[in-house]
C-alpha atoms as a PDB file:
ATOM      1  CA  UNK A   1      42.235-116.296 -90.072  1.00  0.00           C
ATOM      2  CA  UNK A   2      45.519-117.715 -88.657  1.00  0.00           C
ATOM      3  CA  UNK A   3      46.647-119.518 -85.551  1.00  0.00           C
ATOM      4  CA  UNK A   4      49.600-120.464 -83.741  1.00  0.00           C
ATOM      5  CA  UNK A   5      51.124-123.678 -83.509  1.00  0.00           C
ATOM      6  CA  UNK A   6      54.232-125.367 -82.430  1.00  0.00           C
ATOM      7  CA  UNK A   7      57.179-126.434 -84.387  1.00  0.00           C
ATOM      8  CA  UNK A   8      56.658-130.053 -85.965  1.00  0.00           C
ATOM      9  CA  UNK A   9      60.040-131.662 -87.586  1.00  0.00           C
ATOM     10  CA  UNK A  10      57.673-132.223 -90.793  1.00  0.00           C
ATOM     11  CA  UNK A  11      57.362-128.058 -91.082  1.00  0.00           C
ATOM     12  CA  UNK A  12      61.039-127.733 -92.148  1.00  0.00           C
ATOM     13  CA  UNK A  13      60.839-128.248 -95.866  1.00  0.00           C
ATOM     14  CA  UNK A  14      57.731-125.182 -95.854  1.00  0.00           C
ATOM     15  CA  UNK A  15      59.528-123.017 -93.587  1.00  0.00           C
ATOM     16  CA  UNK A  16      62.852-122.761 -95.638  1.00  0.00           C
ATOM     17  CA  UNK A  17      60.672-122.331 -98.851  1.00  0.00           C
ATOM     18  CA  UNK A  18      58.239-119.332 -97.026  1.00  0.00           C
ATOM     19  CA  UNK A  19      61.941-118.350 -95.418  1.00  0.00           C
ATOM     20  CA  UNK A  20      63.469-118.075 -98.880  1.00  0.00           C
ATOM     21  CA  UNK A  21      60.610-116.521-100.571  1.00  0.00           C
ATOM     22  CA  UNK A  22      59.709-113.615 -98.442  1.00  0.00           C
ATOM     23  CA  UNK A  23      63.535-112.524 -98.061  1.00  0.00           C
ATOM     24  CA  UNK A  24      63.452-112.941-102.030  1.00  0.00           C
ATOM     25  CA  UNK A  25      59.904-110.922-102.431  1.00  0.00           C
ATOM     26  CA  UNK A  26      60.406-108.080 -99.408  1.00  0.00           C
ATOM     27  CA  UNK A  27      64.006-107.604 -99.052  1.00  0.00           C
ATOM     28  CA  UNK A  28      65.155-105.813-102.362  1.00  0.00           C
ATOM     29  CA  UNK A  29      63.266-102.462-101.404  1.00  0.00           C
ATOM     30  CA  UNK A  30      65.793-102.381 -98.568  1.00  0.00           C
ATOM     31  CA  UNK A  31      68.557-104.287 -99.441  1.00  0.00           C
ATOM     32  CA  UNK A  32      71.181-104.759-101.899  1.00  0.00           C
ATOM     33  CA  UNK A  33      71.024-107.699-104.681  1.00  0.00           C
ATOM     34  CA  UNK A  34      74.006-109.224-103.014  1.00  0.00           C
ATOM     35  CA  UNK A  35      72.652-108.915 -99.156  1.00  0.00           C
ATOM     36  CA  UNK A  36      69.778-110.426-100.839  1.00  0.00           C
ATOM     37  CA  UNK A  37      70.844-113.300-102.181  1.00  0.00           C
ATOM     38  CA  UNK A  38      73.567-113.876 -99.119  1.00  0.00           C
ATOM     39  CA  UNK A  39      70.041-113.806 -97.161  1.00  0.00           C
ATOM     40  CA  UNK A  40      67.885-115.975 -98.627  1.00  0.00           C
ATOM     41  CA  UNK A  41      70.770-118.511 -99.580  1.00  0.00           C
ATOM     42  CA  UNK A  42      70.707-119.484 -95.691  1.00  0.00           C
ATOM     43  CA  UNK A  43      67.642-121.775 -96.048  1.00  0.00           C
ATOM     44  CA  UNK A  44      69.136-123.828 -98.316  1.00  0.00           C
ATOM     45  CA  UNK A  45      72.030-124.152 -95.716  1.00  0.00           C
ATOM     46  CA  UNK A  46      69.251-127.333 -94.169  1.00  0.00           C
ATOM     47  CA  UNK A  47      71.795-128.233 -91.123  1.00  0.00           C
ATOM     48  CA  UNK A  48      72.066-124.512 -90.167  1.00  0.00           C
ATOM     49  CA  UNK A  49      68.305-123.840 -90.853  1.00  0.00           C
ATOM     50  CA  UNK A  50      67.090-126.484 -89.073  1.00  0.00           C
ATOM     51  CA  UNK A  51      69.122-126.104 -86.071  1.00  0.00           C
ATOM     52  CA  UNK A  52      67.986-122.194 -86.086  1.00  0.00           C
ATOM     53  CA  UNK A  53      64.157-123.725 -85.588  1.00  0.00           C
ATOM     54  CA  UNK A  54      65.287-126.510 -83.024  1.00  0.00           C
ATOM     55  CA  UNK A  55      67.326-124.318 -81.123  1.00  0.00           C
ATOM     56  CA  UNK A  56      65.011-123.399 -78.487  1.00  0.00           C
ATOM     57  CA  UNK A  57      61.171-123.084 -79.208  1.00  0.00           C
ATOM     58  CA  UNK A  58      59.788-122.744 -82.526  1.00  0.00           C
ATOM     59  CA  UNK A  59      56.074-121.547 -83.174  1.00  0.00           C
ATOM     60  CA  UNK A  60      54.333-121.600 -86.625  1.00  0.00           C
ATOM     61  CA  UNK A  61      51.189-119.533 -88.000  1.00  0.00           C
ATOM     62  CA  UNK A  62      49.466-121.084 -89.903  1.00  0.00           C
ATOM     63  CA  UNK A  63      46.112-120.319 -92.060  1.00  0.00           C
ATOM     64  CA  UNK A  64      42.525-122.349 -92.430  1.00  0.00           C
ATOM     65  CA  UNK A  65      44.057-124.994 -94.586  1.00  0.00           C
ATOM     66  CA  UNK A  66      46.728-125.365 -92.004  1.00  0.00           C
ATOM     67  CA  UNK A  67      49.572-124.316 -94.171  1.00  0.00           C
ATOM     68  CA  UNK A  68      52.684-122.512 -92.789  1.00  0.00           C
ATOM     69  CA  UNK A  69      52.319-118.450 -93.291  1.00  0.00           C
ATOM     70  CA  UNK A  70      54.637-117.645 -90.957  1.00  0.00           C
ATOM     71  CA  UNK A  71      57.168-118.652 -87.634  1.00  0.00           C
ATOM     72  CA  UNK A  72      59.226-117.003 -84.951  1.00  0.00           C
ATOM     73  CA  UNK A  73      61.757-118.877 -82.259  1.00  0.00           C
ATOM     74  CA  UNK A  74      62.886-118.081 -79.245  1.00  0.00           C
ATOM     75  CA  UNK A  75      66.753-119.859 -77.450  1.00  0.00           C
ATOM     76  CA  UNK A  76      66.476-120.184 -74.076  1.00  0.00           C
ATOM     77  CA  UNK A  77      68.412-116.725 -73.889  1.00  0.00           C
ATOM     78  CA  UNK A  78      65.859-115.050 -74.414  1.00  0.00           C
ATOM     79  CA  UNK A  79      66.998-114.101 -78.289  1.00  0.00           C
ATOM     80  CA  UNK A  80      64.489-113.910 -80.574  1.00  0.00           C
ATOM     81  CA  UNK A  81      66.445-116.257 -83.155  1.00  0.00           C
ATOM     82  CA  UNK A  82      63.627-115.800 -86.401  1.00  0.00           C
ATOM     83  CA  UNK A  83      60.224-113.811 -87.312  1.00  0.00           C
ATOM     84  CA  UNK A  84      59.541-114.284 -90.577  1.00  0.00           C
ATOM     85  CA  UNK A  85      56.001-114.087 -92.693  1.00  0.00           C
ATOM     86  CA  UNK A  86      55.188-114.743 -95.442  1.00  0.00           C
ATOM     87  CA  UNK A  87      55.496-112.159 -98.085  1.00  0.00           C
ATOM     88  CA  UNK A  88      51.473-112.360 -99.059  1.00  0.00           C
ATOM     89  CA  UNK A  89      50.743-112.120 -95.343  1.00  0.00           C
ATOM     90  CA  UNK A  90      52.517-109.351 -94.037  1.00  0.00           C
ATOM     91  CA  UNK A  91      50.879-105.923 -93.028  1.00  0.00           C
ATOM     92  CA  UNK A  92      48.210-108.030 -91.551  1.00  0.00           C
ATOM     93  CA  UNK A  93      48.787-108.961 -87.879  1.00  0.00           C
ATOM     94  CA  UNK A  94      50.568-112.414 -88.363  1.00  0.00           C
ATOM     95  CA  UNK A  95      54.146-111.002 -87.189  1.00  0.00           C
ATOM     96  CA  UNK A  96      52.596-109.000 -83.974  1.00  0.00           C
ATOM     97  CA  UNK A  97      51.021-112.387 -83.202  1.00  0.00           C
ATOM     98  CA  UNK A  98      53.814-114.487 -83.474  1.00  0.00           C
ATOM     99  CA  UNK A  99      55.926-111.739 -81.241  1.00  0.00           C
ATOM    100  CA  UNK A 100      53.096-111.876 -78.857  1.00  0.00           C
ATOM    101  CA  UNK A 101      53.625-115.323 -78.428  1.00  0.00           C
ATOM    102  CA  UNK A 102      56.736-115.869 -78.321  1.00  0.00           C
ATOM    103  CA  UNK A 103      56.688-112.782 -75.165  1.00  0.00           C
ATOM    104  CA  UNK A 104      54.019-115.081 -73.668  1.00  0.00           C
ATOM    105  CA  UNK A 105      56.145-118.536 -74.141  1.00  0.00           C
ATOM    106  CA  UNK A 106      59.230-116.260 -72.468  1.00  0.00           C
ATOM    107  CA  UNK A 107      57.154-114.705 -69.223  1.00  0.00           C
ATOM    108  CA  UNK A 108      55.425-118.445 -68.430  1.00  0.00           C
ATOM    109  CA  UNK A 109      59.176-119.062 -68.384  1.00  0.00           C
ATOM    110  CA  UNK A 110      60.343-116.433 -66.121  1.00  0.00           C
ATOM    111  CA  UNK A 111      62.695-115.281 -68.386  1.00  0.00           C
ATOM    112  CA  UNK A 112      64.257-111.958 -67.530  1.00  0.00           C
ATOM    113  CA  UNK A 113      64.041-109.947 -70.716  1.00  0.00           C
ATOM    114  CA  UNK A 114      64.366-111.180 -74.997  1.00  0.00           C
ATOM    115  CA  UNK A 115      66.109-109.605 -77.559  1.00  0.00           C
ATOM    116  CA  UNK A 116      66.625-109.795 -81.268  1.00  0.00           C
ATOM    117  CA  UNK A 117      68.991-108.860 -84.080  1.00  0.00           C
ATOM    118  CA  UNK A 118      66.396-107.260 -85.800  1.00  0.00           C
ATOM    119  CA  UNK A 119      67.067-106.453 -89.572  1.00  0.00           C
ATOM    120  CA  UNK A 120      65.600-103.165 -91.402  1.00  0.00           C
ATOM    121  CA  UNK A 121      62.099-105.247 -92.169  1.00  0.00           C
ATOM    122  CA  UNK A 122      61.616-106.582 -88.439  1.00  0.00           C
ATOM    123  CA  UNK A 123      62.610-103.722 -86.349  1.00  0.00           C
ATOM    124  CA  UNK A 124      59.278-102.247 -86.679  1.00  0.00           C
ATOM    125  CA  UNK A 125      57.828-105.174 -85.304  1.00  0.00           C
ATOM    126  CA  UNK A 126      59.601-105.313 -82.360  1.00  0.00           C
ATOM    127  CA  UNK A 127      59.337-101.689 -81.399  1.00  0.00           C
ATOM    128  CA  UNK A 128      55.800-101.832 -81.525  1.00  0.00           C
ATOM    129  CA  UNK A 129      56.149-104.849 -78.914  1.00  0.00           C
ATOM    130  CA  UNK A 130      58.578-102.505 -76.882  1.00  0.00           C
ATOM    131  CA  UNK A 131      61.254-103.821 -77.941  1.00  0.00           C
ATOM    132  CA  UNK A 132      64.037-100.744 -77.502  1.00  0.00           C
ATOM    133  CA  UNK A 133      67.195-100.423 -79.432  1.00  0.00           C
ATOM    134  CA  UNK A 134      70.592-100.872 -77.696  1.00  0.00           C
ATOM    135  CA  UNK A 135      72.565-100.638 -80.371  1.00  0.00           C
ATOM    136  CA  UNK A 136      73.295-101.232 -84.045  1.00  0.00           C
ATOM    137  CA  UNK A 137      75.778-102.928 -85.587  1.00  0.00           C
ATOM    138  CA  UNK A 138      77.496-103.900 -88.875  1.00  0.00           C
ATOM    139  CA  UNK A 139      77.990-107.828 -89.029  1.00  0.00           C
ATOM    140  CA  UNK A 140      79.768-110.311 -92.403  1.00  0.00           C
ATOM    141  CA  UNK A 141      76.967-113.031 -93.182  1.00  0.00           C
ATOM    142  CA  UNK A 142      77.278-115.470 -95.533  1.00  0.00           C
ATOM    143  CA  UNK A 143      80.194-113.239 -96.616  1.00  0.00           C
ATOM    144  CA  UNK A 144      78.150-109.854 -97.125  1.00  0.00           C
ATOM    145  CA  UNK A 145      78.204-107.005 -94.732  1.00  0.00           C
ATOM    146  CA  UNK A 146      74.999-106.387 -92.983  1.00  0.00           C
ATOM    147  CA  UNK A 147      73.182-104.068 -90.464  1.00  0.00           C
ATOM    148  CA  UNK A 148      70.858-105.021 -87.519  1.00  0.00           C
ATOM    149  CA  UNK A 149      70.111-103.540 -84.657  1.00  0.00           C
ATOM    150  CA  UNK A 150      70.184-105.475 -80.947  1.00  0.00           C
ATOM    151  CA  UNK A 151      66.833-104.605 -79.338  1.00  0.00           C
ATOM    152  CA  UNK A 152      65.949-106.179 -75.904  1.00  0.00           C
ATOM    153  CA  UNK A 153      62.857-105.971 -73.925  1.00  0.00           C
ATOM    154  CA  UNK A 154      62.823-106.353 -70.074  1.00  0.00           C
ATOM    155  CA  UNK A 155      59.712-108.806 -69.260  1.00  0.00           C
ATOM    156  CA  UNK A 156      57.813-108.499 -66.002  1.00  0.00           C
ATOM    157  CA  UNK A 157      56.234-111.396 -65.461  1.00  0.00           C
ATOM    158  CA  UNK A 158      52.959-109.838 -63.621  1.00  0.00           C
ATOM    159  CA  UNK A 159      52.356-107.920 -66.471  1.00  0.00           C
ATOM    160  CA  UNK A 160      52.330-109.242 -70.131  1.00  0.00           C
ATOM    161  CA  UNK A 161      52.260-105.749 -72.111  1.00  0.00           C
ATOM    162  CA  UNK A 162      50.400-105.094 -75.099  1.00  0.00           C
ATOM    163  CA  UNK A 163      52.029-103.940 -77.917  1.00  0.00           C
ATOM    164  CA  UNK A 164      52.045-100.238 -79.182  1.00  0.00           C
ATOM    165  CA  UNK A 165      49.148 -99.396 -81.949  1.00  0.00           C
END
């Protein structure tokens, strides 16, 4: 059992470890050892991490004992700027949630229409939110070469959509 809260200053510390560890734990069936480590080195980057959960509206899932198991935060843009779970609680809901909330935060806003860089392990996510692919593209991070794909999704605010089973 999980629920959603929203960012607290004091989460920071958790979220770069559960940010670091899942890239660490999921990435390397997808990635290389380099785009791995170019990856998960970014948490340890705290003024760049923390400014990517402060930058705009952070929400956290978090278990029974209240601990962080996940997060995803949304600029006033619209972009999707972070879903992440952690690695022992993926395949079980907590990323549809978070995306679910974070399209619920954006239509109470009136916001037009989100959209992501989504990596290989997050695309899925977002398509089954309808989430559509615009393009991909090939981008230097942390001095590796990457690929992501920009996915938007139109909102209409009469009608919050339920995501694709």
């Amino acid at each position: 059992m999980h629920h959603i809260r929203p960012y607290h200053e004091t989460d920071n510390a958790q979220l770069a470890d559960l940010y670091e560890e899942t890239v660490r734990r999921l990435a390397p069936v997808l990635y290389s050892p380099e785009q791995v480590e170019a990856w998960a080195m970014a948490a340890r980057d705290s003024e760049h991490f923390h400014a990517m959960l402060t930058n705009g509206q952070t929400f956290v899932a978090v278990d029974s004992l209240n601990s962080p198991i996940g997060f995803a935060g949304v600029e006033p843009s619209g972009r999707v700027a972070s879903l992440y779970v952690a690695a022992d609680w993926t395949r079980k809901g907590i990323g549809s949630s978070l995306l679910q909330h974070i399209i619920q935060h954006a239509t109470k806003r009136q916001l037009p229409l989100l959209w992501s860089e989504a990596s290989f392990l997050s695309r899925v996510v977002f398509e089954r939110h309808n989430f559509a692919v615009e393009n991909a593209e090939h981008v230097m991070f942390n001095g590796v070469k990457f690929k992501r794909w920009i996915m938007r999704q139109r909102l209409d605010t009469d009608d919050l959509r339920s995501p694709k089973r």
